[in-house]
N, C-alpha and C. Protein backbone atom coordinates (compact mmCIF):
# COMPACT_ATOMS: atom_id res chain seq x y z
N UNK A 1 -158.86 3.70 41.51
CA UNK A 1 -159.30 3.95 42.85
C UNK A 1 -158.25 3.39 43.81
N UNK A 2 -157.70 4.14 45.01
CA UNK A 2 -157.17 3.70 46.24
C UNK A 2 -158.19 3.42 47.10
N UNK A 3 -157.64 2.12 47.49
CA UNK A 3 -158.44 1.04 48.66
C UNK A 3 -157.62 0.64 49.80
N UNK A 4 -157.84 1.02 50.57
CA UNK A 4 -157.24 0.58 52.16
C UNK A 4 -158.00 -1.02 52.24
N UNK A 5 -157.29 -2.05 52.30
CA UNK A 5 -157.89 -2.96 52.95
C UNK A 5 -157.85 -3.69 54.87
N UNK A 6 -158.98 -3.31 55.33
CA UNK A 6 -159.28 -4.04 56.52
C UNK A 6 -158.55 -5.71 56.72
N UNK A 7 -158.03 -5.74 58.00
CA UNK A 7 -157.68 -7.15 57.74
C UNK A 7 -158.97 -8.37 57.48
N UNK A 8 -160.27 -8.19 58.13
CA UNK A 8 -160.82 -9.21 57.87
C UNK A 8 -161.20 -9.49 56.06
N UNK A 9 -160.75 -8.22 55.39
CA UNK A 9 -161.16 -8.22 53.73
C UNK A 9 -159.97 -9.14 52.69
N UNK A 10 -158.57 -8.91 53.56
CA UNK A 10 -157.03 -9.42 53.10
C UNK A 10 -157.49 -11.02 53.87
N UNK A 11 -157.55 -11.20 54.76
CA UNK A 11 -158.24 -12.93 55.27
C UNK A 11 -158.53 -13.48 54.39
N UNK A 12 -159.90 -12.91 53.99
CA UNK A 12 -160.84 -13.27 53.40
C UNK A 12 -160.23 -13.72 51.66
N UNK A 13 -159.54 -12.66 51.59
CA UNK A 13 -158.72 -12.81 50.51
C UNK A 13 -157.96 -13.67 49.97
N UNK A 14 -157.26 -14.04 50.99
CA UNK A 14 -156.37 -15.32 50.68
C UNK A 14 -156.87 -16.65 51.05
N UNK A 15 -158.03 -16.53 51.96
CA UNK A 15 -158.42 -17.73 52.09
C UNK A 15 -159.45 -18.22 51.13
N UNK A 16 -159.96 -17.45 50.07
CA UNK A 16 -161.10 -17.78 49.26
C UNK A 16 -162.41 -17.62 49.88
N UNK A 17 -162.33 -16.45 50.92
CA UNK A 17 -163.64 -16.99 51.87
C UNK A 17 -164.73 -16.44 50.92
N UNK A 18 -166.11 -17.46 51.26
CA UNK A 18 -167.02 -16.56 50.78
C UNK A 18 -167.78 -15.43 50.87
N UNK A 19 -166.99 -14.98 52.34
CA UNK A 19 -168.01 -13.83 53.03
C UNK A 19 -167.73 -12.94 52.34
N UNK A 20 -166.29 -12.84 51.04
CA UNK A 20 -165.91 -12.05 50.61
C UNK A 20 -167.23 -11.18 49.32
N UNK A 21 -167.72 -10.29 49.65
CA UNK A 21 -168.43 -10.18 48.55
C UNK A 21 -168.15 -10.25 46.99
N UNK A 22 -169.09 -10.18 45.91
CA UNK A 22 -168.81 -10.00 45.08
C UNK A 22 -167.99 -8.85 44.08
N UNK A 23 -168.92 -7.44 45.03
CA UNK A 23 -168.32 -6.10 44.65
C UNK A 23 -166.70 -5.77 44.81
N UNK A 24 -166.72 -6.99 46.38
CA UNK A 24 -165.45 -6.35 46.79
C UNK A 24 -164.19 -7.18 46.27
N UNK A 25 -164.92 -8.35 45.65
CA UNK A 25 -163.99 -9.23 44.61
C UNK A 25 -163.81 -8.53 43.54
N UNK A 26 -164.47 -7.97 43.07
CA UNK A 26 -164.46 -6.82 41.95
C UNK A 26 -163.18 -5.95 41.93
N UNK A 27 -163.63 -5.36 42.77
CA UNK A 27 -162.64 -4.04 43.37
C UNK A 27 -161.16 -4.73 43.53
N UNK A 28 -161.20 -5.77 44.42
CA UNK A 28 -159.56 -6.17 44.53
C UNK A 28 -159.49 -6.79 43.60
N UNK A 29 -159.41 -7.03 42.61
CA UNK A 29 -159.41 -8.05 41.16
C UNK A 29 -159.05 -6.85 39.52
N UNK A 30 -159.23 -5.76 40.20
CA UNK A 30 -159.30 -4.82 39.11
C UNK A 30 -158.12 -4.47 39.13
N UNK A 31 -157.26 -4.42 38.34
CA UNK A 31 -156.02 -4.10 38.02
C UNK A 31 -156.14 -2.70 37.53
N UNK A 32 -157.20 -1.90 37.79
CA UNK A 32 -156.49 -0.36 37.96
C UNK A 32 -156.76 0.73 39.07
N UNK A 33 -156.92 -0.52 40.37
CA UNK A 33 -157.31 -0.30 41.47
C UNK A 33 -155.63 -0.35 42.14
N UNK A 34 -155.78 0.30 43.09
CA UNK A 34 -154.40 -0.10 44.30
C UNK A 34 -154.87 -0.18 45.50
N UNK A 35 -154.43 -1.84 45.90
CA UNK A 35 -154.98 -1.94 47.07
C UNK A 35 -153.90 -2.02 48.19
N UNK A 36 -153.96 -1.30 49.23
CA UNK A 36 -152.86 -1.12 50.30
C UNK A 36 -153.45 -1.84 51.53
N UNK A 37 -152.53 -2.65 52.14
CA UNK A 37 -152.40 -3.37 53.32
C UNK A 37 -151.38 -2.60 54.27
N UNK A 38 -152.10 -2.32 55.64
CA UNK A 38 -151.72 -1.64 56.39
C UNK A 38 -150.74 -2.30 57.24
N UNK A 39 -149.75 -1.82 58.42
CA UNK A 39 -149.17 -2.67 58.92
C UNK A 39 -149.76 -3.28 59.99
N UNK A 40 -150.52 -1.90 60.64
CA UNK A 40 -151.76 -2.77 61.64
C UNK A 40 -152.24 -4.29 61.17
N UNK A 41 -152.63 -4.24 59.78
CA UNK A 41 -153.32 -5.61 59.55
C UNK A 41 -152.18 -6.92 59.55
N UNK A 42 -150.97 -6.42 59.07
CA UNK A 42 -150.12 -8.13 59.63
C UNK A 42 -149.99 -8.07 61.39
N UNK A 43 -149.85 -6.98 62.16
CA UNK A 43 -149.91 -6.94 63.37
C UNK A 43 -150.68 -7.99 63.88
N UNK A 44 -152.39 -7.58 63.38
CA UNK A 44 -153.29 -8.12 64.12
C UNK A 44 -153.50 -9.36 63.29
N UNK A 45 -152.89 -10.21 62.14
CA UNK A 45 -152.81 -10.85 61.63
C UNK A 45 -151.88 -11.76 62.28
N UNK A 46 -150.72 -11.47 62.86
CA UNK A 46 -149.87 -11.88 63.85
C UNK A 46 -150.62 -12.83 65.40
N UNK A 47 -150.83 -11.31 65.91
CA UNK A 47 -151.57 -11.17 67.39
C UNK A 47 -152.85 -12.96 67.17
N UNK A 48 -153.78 -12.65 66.14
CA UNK A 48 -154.77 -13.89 65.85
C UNK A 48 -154.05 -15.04 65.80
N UNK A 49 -153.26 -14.90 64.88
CA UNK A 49 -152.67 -15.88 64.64
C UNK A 49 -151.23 -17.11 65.25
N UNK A 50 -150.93 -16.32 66.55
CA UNK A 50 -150.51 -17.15 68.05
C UNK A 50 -151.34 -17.75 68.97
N UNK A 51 -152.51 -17.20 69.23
CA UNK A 51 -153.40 -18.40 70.35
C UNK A 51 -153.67 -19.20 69.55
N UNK A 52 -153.31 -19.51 67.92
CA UNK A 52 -154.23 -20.50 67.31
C UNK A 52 -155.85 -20.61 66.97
N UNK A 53 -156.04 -18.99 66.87
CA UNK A 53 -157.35 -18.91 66.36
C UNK A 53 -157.31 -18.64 65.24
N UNK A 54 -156.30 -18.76 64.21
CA UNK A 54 -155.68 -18.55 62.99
C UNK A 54 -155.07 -19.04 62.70
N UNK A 55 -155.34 -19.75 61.03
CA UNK A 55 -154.12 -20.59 60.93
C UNK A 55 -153.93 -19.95 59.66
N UNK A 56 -152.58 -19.26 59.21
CA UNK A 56 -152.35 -18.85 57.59
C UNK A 56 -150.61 -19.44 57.25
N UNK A 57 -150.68 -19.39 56.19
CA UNK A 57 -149.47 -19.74 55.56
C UNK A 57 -148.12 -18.51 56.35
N UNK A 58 -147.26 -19.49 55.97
CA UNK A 58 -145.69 -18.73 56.64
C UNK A 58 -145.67 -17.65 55.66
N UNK A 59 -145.77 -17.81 54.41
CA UNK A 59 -145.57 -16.65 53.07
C UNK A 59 -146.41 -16.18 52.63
N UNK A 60 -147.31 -15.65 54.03
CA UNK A 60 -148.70 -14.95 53.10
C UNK A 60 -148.60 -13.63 52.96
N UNK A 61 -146.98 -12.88 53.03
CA UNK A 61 -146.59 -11.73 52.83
C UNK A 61 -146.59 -11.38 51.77
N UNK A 62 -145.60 -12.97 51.06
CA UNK A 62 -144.80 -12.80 49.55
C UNK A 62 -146.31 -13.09 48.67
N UNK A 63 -146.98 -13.60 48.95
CA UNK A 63 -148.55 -13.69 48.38
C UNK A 63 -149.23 -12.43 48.50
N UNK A 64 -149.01 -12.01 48.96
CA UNK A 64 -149.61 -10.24 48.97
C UNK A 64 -149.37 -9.47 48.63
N UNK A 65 -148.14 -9.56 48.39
CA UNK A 65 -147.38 -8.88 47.14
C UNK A 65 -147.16 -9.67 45.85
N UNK A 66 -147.66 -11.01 45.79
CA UNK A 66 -147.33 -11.30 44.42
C UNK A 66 -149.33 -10.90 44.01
N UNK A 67 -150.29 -11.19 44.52
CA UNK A 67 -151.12 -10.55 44.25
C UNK A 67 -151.24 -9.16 43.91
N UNK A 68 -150.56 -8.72 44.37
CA UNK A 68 -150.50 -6.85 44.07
C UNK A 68 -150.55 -5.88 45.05
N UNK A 69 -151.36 -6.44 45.93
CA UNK A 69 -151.29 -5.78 46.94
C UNK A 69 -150.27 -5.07 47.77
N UNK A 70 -150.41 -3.18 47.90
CA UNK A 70 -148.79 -2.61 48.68
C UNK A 70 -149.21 -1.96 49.92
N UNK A 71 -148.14 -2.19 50.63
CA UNK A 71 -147.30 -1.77 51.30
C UNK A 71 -148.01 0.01 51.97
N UNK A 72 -148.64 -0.25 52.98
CA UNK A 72 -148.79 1.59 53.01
C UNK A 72 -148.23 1.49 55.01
N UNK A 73 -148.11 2.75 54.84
CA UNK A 73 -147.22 3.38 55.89
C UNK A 73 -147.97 4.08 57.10
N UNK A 74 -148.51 4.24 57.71
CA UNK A 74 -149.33 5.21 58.59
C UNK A 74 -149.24 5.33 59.61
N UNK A 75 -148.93 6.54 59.76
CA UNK A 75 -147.98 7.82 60.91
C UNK A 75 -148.86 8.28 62.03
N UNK A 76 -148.27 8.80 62.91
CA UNK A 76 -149.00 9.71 64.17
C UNK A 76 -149.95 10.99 62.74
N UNK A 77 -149.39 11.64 62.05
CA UNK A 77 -150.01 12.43 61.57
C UNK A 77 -150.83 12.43 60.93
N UNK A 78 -150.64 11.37 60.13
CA UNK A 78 -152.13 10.40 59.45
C UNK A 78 -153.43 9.77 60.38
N UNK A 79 -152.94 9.04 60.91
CA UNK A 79 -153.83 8.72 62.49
C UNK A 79 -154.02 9.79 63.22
N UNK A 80 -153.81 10.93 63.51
CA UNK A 80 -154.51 12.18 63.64
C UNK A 80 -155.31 12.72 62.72
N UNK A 81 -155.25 12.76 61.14
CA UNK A 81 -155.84 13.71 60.17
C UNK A 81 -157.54 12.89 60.54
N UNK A 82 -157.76 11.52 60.95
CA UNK A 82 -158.94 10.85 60.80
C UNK A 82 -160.07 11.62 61.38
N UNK A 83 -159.90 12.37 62.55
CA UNK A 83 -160.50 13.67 63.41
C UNK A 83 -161.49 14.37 62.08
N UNK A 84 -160.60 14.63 61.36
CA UNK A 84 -161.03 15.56 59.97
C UNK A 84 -162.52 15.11 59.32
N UNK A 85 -162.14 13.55 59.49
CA UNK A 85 -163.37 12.77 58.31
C UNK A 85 -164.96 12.15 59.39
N UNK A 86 -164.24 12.97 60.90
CA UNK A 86 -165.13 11.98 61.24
C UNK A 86 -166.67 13.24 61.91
């Protein structure tokens, strides 16, 4: 299965939170899952994380990729197709 992860789900992720559910520990834990982190989410991972309402590690990139987690890309044309699903 392909999984888009939300930033509050990648947070949650690295911080051990518990809000993280169980299912969805499941799902990111399954190694024949691919889970993609958007760039929006280091954006707004960024943005939180200057007033100091966030505090995360300097290398929670290289942790996101040493977890497994990739890299996805998303375009004006992709961010248009959403029209489609909704």
């Amino acid at each position: 299965m392909n999984v888009l992860l939300d930033t509050h789900i990648v947070l949650w992720w690295l911080n051990g939170n518990d809000e993280l559910s169980d299912s969805h520990k499941e799902i990111i834990s399954n190694t024949d899952n691919l889970c993609y982190v958007g760039a929006g989410t280091i954006l707004e991972i960024h943005i939180k994380s200057k007033p100091g309402k966030l505090k995360i590690s300097d290398n929670y990139i290289d942790e996101l990729k040493k977890v497994g987690f990739l890299e996805i890309s998303i375009n004006w044309i992709h961010s248009n197709q959403v029209k489609n699903f909704l």
